[in-house]
C-alpha atoms as a PDB file:
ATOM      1  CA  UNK A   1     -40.948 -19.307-104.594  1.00  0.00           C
ATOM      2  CA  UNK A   2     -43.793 -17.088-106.153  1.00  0.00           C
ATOM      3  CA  UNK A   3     -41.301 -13.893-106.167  1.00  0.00           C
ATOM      4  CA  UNK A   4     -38.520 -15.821-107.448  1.00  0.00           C
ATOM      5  CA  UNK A   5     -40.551 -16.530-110.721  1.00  0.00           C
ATOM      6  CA  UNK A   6     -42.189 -13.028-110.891  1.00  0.00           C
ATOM      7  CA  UNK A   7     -38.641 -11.492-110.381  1.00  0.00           C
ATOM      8  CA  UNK A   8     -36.923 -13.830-112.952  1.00  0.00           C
ATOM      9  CA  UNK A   9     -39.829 -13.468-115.077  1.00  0.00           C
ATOM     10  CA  UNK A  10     -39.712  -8.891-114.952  1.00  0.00           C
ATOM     11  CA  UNK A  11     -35.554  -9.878-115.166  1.00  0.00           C
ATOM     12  CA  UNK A  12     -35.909 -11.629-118.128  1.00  0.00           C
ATOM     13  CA  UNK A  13     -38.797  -9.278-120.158  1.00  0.00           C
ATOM     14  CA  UNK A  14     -36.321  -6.384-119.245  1.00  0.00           C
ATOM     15  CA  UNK A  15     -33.328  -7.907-121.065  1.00  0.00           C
ATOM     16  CA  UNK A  16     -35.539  -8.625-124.694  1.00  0.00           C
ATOM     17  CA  UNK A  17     -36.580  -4.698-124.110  1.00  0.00           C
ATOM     18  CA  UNK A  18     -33.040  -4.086-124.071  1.00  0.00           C
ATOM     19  CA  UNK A  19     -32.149  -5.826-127.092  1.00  0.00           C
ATOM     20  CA  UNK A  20     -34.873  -4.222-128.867  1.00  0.00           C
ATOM     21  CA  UNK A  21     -34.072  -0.524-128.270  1.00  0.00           C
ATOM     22  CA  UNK A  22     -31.465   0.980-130.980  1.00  0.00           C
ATOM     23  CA  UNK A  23     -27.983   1.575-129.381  1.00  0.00           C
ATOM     24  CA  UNK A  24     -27.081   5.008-129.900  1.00  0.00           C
ATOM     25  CA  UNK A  25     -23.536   5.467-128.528  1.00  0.00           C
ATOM     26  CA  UNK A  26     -20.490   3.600-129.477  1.00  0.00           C
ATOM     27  CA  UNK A  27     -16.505   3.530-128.928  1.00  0.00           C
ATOM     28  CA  UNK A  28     -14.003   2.548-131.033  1.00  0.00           C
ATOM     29  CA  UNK A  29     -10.379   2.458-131.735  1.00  0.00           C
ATOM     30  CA  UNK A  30      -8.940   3.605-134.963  1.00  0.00           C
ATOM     31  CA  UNK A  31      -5.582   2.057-136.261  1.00  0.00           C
ATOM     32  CA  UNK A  32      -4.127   4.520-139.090  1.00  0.00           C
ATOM     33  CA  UNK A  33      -2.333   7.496-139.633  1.00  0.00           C
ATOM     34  CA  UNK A  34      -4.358   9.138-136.696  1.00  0.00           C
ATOM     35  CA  UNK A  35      -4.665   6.121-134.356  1.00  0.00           C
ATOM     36  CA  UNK A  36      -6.777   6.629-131.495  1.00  0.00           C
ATOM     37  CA  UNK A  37     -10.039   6.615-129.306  1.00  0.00           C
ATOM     38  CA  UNK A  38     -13.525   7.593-130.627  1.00  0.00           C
ATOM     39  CA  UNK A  39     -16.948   8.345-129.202  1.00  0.00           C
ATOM     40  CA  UNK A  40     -19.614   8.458-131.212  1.00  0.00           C
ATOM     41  CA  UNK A  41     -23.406   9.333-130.294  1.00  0.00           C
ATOM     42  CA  UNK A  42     -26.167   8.964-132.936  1.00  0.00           C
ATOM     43  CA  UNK A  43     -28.884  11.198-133.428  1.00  0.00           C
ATOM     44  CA  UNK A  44     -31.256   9.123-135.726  1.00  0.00           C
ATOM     45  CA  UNK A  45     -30.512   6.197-138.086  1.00  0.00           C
ATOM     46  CA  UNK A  46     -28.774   8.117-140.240  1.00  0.00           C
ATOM     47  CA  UNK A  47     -26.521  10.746-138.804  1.00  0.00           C
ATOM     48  CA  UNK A  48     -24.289  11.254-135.628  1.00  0.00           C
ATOM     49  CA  UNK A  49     -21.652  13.275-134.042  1.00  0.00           C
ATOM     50  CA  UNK A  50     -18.438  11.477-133.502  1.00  0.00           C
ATOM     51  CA  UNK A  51     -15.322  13.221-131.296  1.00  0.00           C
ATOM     52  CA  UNK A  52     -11.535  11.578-131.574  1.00  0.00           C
ATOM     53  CA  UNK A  53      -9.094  11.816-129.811  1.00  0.00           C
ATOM     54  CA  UNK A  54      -5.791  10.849-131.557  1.00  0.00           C
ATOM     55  CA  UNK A  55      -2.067  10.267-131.640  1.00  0.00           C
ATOM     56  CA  UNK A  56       0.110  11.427-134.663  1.00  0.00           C
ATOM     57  CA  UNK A  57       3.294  13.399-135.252  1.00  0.00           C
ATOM     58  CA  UNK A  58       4.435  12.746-131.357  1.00  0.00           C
ATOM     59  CA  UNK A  59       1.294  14.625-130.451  1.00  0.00           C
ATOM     60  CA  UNK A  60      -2.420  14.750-129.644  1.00  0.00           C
ATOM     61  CA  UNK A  61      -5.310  15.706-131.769  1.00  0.00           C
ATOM     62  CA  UNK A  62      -8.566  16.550-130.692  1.00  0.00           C
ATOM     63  CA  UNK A  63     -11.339  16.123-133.790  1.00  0.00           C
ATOM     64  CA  UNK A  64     -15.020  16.737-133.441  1.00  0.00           C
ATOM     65  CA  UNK A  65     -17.017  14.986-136.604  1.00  0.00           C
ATOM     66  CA  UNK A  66     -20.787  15.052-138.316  1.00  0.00           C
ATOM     67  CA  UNK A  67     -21.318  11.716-140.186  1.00  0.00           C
ATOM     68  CA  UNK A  68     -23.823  11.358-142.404  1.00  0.00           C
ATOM     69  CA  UNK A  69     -24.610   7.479-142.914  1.00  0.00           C
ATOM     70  CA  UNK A  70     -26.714   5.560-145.626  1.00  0.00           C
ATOM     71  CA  UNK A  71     -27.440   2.073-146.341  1.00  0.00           C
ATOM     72  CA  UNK A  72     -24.829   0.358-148.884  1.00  0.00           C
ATOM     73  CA  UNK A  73     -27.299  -1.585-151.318  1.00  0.00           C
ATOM     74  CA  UNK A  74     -25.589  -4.937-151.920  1.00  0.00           C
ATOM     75  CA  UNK A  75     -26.902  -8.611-153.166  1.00  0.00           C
ATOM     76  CA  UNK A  76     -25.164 -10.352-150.311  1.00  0.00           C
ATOM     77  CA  UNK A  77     -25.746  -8.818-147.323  1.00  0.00           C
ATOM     78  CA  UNK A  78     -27.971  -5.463-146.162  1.00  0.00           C
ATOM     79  CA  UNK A  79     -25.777  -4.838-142.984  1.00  0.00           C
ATOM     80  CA  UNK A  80     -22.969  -2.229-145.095  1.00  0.00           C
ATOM     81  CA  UNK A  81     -23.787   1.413-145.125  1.00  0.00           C
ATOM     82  CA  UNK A  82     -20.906   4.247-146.218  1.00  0.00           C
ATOM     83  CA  UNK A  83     -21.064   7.034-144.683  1.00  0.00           C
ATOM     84  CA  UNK A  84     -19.500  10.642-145.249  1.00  0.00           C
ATOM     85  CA  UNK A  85     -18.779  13.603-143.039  1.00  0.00           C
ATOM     86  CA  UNK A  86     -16.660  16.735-142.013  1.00  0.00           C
ATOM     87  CA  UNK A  87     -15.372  18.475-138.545  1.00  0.00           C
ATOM     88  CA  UNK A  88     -12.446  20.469-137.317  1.00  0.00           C
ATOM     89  CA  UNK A  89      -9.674  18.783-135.015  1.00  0.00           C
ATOM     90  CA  UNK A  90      -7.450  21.221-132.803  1.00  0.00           C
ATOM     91  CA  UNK A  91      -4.279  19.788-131.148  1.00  0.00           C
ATOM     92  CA  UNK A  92       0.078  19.613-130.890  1.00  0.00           C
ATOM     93  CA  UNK A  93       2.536  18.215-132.608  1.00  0.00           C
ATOM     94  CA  UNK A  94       6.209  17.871-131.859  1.00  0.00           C
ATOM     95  CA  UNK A  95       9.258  16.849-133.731  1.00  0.00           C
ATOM     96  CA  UNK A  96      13.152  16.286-133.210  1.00  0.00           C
ATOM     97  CA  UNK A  97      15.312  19.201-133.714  1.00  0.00           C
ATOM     98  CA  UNK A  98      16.998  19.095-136.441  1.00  0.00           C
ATOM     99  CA  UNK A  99      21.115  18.874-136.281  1.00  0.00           C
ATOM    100  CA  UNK A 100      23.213  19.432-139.638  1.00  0.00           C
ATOM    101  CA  UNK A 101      26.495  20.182-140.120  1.00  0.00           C
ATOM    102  CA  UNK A 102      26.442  23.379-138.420  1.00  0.00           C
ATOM    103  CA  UNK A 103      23.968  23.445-135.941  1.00  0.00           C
ATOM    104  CA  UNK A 104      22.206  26.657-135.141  1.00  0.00           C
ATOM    105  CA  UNK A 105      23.960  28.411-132.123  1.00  0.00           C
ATOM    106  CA  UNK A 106      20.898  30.462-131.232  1.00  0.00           C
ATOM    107  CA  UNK A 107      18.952  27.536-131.042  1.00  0.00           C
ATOM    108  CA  UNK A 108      19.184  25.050-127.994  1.00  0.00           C
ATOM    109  CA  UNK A 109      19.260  21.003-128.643  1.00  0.00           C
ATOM    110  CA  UNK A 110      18.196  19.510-125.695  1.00  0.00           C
ATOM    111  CA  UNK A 111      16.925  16.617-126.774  1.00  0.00           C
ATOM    112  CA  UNK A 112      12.982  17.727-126.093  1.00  0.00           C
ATOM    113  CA  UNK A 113      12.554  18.621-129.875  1.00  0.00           C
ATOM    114  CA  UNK A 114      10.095  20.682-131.131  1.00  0.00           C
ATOM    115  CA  UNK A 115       6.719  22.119-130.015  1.00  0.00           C
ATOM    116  CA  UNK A 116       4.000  23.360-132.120  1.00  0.00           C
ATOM    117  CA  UNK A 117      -0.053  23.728-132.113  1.00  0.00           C
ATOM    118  CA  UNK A 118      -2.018  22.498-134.964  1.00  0.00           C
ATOM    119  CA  UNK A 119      -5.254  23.462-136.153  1.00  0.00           C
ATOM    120  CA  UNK A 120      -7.021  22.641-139.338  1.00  0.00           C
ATOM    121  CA  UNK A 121     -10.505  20.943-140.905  1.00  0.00           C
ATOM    122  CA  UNK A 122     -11.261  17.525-141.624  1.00  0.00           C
ATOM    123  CA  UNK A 123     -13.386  15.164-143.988  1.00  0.00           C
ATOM    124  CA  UNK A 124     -14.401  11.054-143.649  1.00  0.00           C
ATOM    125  CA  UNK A 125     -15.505   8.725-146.373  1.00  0.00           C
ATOM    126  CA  UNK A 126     -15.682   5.079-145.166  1.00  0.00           C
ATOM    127  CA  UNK A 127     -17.990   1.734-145.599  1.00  0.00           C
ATOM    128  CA  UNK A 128     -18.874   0.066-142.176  1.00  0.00           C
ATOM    129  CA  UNK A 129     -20.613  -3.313-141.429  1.00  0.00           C
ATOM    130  CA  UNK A 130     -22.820  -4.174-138.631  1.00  0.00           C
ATOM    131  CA  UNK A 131     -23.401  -7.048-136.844  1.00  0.00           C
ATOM    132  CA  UNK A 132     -26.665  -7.925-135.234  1.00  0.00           C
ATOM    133  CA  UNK A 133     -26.480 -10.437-133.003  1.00  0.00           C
ATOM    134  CA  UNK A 134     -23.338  -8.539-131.367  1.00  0.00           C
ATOM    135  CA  UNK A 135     -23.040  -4.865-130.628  1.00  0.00           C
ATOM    136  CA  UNK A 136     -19.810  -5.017-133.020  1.00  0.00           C
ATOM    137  CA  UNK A 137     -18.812  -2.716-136.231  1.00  0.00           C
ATOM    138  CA  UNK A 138     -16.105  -2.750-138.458  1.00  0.00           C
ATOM    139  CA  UNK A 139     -15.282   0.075-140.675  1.00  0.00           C
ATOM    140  CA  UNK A 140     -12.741   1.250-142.931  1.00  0.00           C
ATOM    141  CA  UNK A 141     -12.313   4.947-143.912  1.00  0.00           C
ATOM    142  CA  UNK A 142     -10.650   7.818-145.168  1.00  0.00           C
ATOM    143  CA  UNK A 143     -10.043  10.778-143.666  1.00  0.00           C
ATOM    144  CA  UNK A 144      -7.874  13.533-145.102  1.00  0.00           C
ATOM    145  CA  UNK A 145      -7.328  16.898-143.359  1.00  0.00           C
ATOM    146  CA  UNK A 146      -5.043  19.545-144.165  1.00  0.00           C
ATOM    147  CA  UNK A 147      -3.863  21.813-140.965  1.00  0.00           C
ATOM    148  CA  UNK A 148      -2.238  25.321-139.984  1.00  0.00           C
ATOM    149  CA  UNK A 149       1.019  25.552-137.483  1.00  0.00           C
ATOM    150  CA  UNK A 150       3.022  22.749-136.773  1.00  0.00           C
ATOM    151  CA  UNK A 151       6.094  21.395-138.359  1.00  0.00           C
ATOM    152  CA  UNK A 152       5.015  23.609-141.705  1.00  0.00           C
ATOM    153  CA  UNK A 153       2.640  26.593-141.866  1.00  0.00           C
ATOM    154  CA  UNK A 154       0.287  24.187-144.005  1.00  0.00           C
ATOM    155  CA  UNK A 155      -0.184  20.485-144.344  1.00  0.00           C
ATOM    156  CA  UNK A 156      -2.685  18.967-146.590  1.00  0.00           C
ATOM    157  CA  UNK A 157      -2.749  14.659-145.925  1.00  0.00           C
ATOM    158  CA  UNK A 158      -5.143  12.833-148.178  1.00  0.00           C
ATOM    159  CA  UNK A 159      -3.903   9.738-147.515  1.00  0.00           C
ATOM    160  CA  UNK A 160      -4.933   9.276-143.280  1.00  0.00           C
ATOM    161  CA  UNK A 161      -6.931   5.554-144.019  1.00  0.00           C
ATOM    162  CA  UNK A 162      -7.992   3.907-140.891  1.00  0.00           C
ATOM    163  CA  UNK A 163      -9.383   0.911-139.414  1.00  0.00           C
ATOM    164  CA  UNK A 164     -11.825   0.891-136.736  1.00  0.00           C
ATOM    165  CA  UNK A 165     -13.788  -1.766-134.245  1.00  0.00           C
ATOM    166  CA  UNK A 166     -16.766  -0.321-132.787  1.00  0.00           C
ATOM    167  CA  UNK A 167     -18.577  -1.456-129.535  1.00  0.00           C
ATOM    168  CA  UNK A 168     -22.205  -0.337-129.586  1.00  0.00           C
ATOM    169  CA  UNK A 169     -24.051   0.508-126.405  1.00  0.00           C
END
């Protein structure tokens, strides 16, 4: 009975040292223009590396982030920060061949479309709150990008706004 209580007892101190320590890592999912998967890895309170992998233009886009966050002084709650950054994605796009009038007879139209790689640099702006008694974030940012290759030799999007839930660990 004596190790029971000592066991429950180390258990139960281990979980409130748990609770106390800072989580440093978190994944999310981004609904936007570039909908996807991120990971993102802290290095102190106020900056961190994030990597994304997304889905736009029938394609996949790999972007690698530093985020710079600070605290968002408000009267009503202390748990907002904004937080800016830049990174590079690399990636593929495809698109539907295009069929006119006169199609192109050097050009085959199988149905598959169009295949192109995409490279180009990105920035984020967003506001994010925390919750504490939950390892749960919501955040809402901007992230334009312009790009090389693809459909056009260059894209510039300013308007790729997203919406993310983050689960800390």
């Amino acid at each position: 009975m004596k190790a029971i209580i000592i066991i429950t007892i180390i258990f139960l101190s281990a979980l409130t040292g748990l609770q106390a320590q800072e989580k440093k890592n978190a994944i999310s999912g981004r609904i936007g223009l570039s909908s996807g998967i991120t990971y993102q890895h802290m290095v102190d309170e106020f900056r961190g590396y994030k990597g994304m992998m997304s889905f736009r233009d029938g394609g996949i886009q790999i972007t690698a982030l530093i985020e710079n966050y600070r605290p968002l002084y408000l009267k009503f709650t202390d748990k907002m920060y904004y937080y800016t950054g830049m990174g590079a994605h690399i990636g593929f796009t495809r698109w539907p061949p295009k069929r006119g009038l006169y199609p192109n007879p050097f050009r085959t139209y199988n149905g598959s479309g169009h295949f192109a790689p995409v490279i180009g640099l990105d920035a984020i702006v967003g506001i994010e709150y925390r919750l504490d008694r939950i390892p749960l974030t919501f955040s809402l940012d901007a992230k334009p990008f312009f790009e090389l290759f693809g459909q056009t030799i260059f894209r510039l999007s300013l308007l790729d706004i997203g919406l993310a839930v983050k689960i800390h660990f």
